[in-house]
N, C-alpha and C. Protein backbone atom coordinates (compact mmCIF):
# COMPACT_ATOMS: atom_id res chain seq x y z
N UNK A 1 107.16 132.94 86.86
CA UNK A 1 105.85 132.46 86.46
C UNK A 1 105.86 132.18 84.95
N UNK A 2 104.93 131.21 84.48
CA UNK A 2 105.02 130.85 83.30
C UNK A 2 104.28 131.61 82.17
N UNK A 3 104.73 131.65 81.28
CA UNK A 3 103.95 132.89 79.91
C UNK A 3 103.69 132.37 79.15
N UNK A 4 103.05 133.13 78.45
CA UNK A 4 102.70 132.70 76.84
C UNK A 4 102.48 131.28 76.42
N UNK A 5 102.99 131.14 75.89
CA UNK A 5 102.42 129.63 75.26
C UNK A 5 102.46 128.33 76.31
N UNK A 6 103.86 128.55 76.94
CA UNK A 6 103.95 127.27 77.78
C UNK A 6 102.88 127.47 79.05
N UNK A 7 102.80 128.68 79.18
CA UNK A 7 101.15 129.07 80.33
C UNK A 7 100.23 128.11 79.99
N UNK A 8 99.60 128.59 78.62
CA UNK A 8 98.75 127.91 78.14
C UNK A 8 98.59 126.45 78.06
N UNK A 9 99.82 125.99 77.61
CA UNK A 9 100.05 124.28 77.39
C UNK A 9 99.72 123.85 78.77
N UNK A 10 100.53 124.06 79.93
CA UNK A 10 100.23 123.81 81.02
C UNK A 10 98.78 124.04 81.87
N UNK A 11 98.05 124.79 81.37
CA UNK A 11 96.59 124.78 81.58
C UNK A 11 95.90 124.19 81.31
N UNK A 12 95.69 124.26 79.37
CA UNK A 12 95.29 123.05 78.89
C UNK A 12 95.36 121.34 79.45
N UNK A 13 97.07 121.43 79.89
CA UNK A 13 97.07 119.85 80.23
C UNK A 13 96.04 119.67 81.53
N UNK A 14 96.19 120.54 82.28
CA UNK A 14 95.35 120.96 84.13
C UNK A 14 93.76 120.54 83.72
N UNK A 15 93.42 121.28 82.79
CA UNK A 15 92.09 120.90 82.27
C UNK A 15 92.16 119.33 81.98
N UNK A 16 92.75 118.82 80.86
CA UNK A 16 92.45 117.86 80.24
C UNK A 16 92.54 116.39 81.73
N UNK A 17 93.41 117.20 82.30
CA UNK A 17 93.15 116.04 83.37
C UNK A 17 92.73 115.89 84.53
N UNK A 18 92.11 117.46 84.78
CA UNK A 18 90.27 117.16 85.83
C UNK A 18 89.59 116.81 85.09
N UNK A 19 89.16 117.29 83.93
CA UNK A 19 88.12 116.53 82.77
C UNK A 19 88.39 115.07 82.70
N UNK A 20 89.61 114.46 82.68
CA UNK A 20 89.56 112.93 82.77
C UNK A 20 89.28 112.00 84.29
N UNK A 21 89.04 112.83 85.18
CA UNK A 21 88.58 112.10 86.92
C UNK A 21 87.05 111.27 86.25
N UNK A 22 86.14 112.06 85.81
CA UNK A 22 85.31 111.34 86.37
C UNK A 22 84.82 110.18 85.25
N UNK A 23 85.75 110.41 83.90
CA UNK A 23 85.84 109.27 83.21
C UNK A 23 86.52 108.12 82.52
N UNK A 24 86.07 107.08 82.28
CA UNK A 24 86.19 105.64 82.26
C UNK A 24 87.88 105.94 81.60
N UNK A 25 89.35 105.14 82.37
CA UNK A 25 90.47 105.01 81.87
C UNK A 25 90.86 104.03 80.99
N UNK A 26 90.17 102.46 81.33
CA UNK A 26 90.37 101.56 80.49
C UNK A 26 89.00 100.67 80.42
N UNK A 27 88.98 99.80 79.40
CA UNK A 27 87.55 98.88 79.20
C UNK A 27 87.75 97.48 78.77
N UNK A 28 87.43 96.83 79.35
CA UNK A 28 87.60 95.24 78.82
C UNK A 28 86.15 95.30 77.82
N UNK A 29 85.88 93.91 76.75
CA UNK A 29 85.02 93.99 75.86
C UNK A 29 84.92 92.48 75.70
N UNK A 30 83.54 91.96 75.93
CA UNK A 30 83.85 90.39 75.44
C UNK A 30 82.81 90.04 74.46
N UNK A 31 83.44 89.16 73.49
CA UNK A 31 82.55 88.54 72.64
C UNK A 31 81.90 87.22 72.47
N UNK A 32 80.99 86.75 73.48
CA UNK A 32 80.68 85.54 73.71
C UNK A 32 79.31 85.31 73.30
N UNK A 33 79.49 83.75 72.91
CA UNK A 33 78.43 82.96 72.27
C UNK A 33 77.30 82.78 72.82
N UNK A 34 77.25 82.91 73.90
CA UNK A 34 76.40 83.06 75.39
C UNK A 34 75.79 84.22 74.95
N UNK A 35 76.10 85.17 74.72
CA UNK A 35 75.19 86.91 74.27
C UNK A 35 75.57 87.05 73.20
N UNK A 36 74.60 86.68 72.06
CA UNK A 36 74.87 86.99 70.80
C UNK A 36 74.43 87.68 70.30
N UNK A 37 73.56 89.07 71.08
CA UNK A 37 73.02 90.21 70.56
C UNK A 37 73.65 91.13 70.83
N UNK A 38 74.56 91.43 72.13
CA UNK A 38 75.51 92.72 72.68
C UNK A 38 77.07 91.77 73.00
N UNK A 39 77.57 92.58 73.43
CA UNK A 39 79.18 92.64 73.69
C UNK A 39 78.99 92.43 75.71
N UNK A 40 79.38 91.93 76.47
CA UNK A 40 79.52 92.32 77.90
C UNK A 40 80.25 93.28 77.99
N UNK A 41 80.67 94.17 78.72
CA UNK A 41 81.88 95.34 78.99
C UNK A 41 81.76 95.64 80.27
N UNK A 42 82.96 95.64 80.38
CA UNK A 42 83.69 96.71 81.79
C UNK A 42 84.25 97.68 81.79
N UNK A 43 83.83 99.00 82.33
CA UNK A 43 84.87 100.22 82.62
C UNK A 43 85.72 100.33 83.64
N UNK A 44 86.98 100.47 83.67
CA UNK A 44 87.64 101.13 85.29
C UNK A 44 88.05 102.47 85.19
N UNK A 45 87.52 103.39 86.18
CA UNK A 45 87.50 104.43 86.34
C UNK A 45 88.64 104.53 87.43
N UNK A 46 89.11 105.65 87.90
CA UNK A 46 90.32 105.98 89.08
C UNK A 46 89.70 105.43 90.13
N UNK A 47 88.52 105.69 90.34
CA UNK A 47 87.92 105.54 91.68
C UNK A 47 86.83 104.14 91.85
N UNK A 48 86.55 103.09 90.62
CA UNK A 48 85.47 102.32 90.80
C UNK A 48 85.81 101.79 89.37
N UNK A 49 84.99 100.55 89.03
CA UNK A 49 84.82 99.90 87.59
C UNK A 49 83.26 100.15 87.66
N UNK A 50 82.61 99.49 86.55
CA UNK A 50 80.82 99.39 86.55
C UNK A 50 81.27 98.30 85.42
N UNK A 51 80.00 97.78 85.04
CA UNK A 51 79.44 96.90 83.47
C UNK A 51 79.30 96.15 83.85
N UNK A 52 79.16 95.03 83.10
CA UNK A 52 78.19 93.81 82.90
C UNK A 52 78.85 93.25 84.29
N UNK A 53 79.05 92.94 85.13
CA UNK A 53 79.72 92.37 86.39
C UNK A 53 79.13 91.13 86.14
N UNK A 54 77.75 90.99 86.37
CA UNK A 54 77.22 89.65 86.88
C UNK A 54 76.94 89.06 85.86
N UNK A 55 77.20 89.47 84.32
CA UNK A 55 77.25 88.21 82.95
C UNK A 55 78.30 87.99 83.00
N UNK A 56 79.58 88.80 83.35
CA UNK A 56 80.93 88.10 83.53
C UNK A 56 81.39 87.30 84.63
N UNK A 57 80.65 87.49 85.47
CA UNK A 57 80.92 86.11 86.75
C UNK A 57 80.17 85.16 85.87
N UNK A 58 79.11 85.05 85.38
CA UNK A 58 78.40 83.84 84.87
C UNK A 58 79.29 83.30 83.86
N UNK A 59 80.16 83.80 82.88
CA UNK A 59 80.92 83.72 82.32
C UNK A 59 82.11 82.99 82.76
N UNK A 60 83.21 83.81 83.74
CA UNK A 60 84.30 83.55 84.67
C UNK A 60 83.87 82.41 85.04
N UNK A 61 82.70 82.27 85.75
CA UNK A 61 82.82 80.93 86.81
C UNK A 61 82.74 79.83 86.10
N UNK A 62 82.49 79.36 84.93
CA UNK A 62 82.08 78.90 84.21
C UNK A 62 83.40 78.38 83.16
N UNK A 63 84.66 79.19 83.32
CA UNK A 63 85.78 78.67 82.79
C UNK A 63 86.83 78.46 83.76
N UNK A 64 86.29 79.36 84.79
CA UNK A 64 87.17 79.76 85.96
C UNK A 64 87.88 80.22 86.87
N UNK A 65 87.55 81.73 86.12
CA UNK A 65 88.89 82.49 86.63
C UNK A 65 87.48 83.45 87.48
N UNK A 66 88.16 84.42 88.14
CA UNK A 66 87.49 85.51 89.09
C UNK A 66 87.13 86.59 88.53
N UNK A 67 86.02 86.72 88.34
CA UNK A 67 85.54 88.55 87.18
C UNK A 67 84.73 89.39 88.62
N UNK A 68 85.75 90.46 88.81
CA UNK A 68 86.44 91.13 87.89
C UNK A 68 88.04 90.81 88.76
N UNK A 69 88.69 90.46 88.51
CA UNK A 69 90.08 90.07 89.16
C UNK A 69 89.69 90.95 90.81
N UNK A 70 90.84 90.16 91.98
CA UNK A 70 90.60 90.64 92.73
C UNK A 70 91.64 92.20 92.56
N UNK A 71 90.76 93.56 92.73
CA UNK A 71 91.19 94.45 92.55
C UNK A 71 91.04 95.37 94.11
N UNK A 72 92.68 95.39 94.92
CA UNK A 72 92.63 95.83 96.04
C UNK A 72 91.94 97.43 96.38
N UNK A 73 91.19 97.55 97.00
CA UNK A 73 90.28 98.67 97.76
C UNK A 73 91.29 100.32 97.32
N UNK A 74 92.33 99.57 97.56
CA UNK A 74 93.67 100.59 98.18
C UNK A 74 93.95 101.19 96.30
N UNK A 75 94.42 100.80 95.35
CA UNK A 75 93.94 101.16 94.42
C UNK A 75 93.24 102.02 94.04
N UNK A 76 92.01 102.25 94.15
CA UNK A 76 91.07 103.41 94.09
C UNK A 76 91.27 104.41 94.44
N UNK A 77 91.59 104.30 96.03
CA UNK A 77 92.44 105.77 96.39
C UNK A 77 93.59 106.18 96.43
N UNK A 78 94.67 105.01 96.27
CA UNK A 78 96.10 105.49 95.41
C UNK A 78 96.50 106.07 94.01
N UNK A 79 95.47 105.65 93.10
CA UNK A 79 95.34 106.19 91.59
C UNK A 79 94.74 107.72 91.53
N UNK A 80 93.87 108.13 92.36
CA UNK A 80 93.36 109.74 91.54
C UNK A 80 94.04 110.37 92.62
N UNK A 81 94.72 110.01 93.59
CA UNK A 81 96.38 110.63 94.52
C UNK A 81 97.35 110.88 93.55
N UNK A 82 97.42 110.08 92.99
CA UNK A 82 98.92 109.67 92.14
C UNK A 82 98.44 111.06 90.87
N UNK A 83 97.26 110.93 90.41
CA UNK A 83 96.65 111.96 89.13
C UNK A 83 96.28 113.20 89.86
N UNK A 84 95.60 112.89 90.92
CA UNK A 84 95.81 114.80 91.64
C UNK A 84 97.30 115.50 92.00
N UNK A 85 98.14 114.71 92.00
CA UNK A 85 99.84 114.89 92.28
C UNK A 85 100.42 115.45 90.76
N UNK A 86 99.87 115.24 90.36
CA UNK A 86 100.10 115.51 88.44
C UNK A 86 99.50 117.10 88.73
N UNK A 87 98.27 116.87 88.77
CA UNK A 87 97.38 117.99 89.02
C UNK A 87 98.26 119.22 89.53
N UNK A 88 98.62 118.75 90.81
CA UNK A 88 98.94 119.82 91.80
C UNK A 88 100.72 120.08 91.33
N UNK A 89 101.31 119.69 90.46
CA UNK A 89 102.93 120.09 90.16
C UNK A 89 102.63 120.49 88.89
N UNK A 90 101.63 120.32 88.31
CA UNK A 90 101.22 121.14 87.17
C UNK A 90 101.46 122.67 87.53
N UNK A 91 99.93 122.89 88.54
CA UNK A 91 100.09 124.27 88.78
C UNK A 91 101.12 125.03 89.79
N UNK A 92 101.79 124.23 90.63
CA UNK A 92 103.38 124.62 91.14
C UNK A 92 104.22 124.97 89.98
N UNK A 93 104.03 124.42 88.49
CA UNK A 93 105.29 124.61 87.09
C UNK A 93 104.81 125.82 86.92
N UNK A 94 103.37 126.49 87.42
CA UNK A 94 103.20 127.48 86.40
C UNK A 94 103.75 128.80 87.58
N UNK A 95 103.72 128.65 88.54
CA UNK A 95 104.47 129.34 89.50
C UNK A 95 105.83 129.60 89.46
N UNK A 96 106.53 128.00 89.70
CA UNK A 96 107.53 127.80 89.58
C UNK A 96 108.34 126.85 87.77
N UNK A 97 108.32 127.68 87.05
CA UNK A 97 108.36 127.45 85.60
C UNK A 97 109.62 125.90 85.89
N UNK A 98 110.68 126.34 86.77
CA UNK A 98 111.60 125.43 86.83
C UNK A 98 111.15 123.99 87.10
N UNK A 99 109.91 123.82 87.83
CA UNK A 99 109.39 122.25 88.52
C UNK A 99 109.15 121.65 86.95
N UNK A 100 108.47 122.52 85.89
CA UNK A 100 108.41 121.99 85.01
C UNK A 100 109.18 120.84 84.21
N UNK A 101 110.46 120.74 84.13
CA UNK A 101 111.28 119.59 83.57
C UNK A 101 111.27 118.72 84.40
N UNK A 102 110.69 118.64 85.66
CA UNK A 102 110.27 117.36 86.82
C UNK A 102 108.23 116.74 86.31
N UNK A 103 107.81 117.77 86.10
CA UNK A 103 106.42 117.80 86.23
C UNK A 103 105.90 116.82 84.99
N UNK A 104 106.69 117.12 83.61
CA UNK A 104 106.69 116.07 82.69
C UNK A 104 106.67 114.88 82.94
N UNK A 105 107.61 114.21 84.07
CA UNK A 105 107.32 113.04 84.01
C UNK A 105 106.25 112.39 84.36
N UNK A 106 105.60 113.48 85.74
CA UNK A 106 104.89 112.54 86.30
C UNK A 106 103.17 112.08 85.46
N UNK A 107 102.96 112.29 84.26
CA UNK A 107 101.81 111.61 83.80
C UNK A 107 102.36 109.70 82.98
N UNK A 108 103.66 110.12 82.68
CA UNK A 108 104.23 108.86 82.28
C UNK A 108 104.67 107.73 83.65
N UNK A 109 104.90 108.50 84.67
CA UNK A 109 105.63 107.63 85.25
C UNK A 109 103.93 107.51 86.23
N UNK A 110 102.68 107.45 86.28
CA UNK A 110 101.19 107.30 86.61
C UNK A 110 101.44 106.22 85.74
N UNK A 111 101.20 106.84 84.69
CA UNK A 111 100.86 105.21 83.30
C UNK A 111 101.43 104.36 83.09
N UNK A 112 102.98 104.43 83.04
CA UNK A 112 103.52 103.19 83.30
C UNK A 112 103.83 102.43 84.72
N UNK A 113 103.33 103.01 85.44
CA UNK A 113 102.78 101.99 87.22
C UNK A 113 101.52 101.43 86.80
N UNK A 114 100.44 102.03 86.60
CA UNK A 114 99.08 102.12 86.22
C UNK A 114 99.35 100.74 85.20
N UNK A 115 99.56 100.25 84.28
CA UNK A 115 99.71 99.91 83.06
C UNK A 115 100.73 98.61 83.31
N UNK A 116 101.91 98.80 84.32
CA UNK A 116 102.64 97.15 85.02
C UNK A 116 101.49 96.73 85.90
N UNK A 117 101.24 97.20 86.98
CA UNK A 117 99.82 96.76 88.01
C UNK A 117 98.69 96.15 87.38
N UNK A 118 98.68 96.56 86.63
CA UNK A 118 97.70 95.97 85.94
C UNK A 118 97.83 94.77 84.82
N UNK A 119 99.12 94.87 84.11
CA UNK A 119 99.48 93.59 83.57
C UNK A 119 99.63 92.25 84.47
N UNK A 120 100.23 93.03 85.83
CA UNK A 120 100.44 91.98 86.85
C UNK A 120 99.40 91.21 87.36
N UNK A 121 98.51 92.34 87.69
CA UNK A 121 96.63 91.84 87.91
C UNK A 121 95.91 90.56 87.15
N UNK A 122 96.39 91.46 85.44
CA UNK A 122 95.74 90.22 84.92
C UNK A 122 96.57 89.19 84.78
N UNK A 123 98.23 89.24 84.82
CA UNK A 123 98.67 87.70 85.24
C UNK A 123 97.63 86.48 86.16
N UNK A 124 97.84 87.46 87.22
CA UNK A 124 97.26 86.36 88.31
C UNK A 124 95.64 86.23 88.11
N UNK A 125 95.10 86.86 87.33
CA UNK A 125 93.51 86.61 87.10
C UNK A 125 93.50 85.45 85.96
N UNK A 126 94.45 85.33 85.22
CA UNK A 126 94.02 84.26 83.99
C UNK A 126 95.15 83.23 84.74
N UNK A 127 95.86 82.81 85.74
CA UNK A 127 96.59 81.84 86.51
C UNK A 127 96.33 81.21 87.78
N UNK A 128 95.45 81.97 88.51
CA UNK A 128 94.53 81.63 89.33
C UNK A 128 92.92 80.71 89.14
N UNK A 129 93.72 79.80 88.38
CA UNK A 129 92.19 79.21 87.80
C UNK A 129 91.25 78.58 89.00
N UNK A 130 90.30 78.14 88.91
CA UNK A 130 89.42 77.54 89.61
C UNK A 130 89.26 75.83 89.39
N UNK A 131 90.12 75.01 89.96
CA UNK A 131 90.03 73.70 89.39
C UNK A 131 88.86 72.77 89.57
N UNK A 132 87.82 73.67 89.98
CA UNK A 132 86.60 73.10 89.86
C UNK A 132 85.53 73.25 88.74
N UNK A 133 86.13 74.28 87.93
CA UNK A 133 85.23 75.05 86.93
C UNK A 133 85.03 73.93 86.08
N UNK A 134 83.48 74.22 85.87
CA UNK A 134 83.10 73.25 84.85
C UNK A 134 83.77 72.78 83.57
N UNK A 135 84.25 74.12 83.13
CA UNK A 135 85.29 74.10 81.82
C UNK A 135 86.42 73.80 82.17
N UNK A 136 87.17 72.83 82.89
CA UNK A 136 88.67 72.68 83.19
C UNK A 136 89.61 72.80 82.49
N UNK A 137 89.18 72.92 81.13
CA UNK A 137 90.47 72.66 79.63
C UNK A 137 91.40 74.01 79.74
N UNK A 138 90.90 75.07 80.41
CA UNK A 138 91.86 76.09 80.08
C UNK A 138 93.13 76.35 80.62
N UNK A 139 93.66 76.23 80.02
CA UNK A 139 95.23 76.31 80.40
C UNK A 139 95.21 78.22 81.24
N UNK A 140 96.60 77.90 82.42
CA UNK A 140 96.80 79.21 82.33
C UNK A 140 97.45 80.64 81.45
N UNK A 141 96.88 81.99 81.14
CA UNK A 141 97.40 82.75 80.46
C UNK A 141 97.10 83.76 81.01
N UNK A 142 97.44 85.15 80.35
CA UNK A 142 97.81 86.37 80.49
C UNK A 142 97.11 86.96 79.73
N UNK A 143 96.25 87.68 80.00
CA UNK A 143 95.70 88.79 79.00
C UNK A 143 96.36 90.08 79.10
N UNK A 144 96.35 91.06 77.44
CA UNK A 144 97.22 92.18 77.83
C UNK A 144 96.71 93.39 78.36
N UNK A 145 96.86 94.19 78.82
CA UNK A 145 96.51 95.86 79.07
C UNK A 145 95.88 96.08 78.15
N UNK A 146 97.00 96.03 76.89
CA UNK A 146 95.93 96.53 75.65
C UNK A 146 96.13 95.93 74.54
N UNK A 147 94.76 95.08 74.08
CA UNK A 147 94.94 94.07 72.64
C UNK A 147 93.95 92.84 73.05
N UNK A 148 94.10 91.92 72.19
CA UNK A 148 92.95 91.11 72.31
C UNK A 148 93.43 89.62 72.72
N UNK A 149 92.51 88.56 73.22
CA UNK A 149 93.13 87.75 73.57
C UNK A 149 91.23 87.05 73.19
N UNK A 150 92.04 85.66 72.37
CA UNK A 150 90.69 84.73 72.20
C UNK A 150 91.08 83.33 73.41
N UNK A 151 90.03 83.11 73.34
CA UNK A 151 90.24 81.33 74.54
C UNK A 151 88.77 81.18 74.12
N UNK A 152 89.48 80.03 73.30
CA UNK A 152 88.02 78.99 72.50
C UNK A 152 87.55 80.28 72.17
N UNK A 153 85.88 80.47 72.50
CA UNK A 153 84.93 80.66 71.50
C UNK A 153 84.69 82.11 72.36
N UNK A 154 85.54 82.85 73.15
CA UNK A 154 85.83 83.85 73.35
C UNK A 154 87.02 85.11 73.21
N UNK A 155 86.36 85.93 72.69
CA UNK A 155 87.29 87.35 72.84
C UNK A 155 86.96 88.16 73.57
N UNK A 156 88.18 88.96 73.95
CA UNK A 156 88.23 89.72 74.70
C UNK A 156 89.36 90.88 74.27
N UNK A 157 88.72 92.26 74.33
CA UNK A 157 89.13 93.11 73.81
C UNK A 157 89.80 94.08 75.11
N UNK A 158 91.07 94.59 75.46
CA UNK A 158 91.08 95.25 76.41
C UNK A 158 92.13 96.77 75.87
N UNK A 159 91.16 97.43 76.29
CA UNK A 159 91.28 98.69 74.92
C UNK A 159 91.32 100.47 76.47
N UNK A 160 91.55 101.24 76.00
CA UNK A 160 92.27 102.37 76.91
C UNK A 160 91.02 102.94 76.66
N UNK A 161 90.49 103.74 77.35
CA UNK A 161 89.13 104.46 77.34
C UNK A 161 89.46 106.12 76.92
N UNK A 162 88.81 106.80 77.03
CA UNK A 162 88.99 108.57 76.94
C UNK A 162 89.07 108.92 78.16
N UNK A 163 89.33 108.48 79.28
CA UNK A 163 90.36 109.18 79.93
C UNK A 163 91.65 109.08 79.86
N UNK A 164 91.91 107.49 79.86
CA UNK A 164 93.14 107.39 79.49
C UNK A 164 94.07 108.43 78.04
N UNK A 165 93.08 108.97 77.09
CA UNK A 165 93.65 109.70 76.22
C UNK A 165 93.51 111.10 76.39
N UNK A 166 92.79 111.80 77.20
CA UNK A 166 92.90 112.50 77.91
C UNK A 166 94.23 112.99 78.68
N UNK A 167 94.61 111.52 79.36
CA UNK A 167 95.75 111.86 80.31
C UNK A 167 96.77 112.13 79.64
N UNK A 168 96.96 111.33 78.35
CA UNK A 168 97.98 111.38 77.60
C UNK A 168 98.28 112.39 76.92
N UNK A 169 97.37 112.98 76.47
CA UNK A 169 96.95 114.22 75.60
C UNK A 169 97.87 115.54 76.69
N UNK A 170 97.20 115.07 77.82
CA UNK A 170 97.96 116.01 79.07
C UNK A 170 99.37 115.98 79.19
N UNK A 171 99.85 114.70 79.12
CA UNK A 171 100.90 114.37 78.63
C UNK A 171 101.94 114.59 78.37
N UNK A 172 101.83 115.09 76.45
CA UNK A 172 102.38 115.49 75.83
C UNK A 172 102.56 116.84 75.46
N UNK A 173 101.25 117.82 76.15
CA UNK A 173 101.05 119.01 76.21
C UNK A 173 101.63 119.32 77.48
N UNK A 174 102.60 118.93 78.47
CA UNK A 174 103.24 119.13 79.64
C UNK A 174 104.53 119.26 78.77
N UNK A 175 105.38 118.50 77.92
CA UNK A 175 106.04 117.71 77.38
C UNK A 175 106.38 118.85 76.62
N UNK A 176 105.84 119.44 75.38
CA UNK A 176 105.56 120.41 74.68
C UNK A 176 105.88 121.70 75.57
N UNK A 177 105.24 121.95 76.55
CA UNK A 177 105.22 123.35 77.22
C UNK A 177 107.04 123.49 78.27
N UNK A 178 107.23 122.32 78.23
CA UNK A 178 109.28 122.27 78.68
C UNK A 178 109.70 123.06 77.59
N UNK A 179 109.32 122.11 76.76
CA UNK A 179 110.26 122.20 75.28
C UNK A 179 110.28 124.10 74.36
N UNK A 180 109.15 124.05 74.52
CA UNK A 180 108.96 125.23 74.39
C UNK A 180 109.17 126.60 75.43
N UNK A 181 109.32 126.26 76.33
CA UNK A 181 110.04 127.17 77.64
C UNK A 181 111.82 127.37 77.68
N UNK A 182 112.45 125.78 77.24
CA UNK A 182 113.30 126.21 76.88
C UNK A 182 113.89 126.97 75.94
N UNK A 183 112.95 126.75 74.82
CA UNK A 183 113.57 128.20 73.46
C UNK A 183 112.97 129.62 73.95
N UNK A 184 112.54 129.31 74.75
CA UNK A 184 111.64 130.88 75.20
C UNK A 184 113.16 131.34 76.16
N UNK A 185 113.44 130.46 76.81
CA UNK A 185 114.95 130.62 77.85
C UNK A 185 116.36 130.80 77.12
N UNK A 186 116.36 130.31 76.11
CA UNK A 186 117.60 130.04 75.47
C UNK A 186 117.58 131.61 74.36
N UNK A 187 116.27 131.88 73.85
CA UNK A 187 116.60 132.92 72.92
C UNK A 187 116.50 134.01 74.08
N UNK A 188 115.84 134.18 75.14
CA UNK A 188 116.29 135.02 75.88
C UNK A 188 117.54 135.44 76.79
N UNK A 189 118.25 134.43 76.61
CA UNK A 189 120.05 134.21 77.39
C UNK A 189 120.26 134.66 75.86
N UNK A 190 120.07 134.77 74.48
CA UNK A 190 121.32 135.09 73.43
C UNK A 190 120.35 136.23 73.64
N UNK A 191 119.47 137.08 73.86
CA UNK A 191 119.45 138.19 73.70
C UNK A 191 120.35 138.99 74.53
């Protein structure tokens, strides 16, 4: 069973990432001429998105593309699987201290699936144009996961939310609690 500090690290991370279920992982942000008093925004959460939906279809349809990309059903309940699986080899490391140098990976190897799927998503959301859209001029492109992307007289900000730093935070405090288990192991083999 796990002690002292790496106990702790590994709890902490357990916390930090039920505390991140029920909030927002990433956020799109747009700056259009159309609403020149607020920003539109979108949250996606593990389980659902919310925000401006229907100023960004008025938006989308209007250059062309599909808001909010088509985002499969299956998704929703493959993502807080994939983060309760984190969850649950968390507290197997603290049982079994050894799962730990396996257990590290799995918040990186969530985020970087999480984080291609989603680059891929928005491939096909800014390439899937609508060749009827009133605005036809737009060429196809790619918006990123995370950073900004202008087209004409719009920006768009797509930025990681506090869960997403949350998870990460969990992370590196999984990451930390190896590292530190091994000098806890190693000065106890030279004793």
């Amino acid at each position: 069973m796990l002690k002292n500090t790496p106990l702790k690290l590994v709890i902490i991370a357990i916390v930090l990432i039920l505390v991140s279920f029920p909030l927002p992982y990433w956020t799109v942000i747009m700056d259009a001429p159309t609403y020149p008093t607020r920003n539109l925004s979108m949250r996606v959460y593990l389980t659902y998105f919310e925000g401006d939906i229907d100023e960004w279809n008025v938006v989308g349809n209007f250059v062309g593309v599909k808001v909010p990309p088509p985002i499969p059903e299956e998704v929703f309940t493959i993502v807080p699987i994939a983060v309760g699986l984190v969850v649950l080899l968390s507290i197997l490391s603290i049982i079994k201290p050894q799962l730990l140098k396996f257990t590290i990976w799995g918040p990186w190897v969530v985020l970087t699936a999480l984080a291609a799927w989603t680059q891929y998503s928005l491939y096909l959301f800014g390439h899937d144009l609508d060749p009827n859209a009133p605005l036809r001029v737009l060429k196809p492109f790619t918006p990123p996961v995370i950073g900004v992307i202008q087209i004409y007289s719009l920006t768009t900000y797509h930025l990681p939310h506090v869960g997403s730093f949350l998870f990460v935070t969990a992370g590196i405090l999984l990451f930390l609690a190896n590292r530190k288990l091994k000098k806890e192991n190693q000065v106890a083999e030279a004793a």
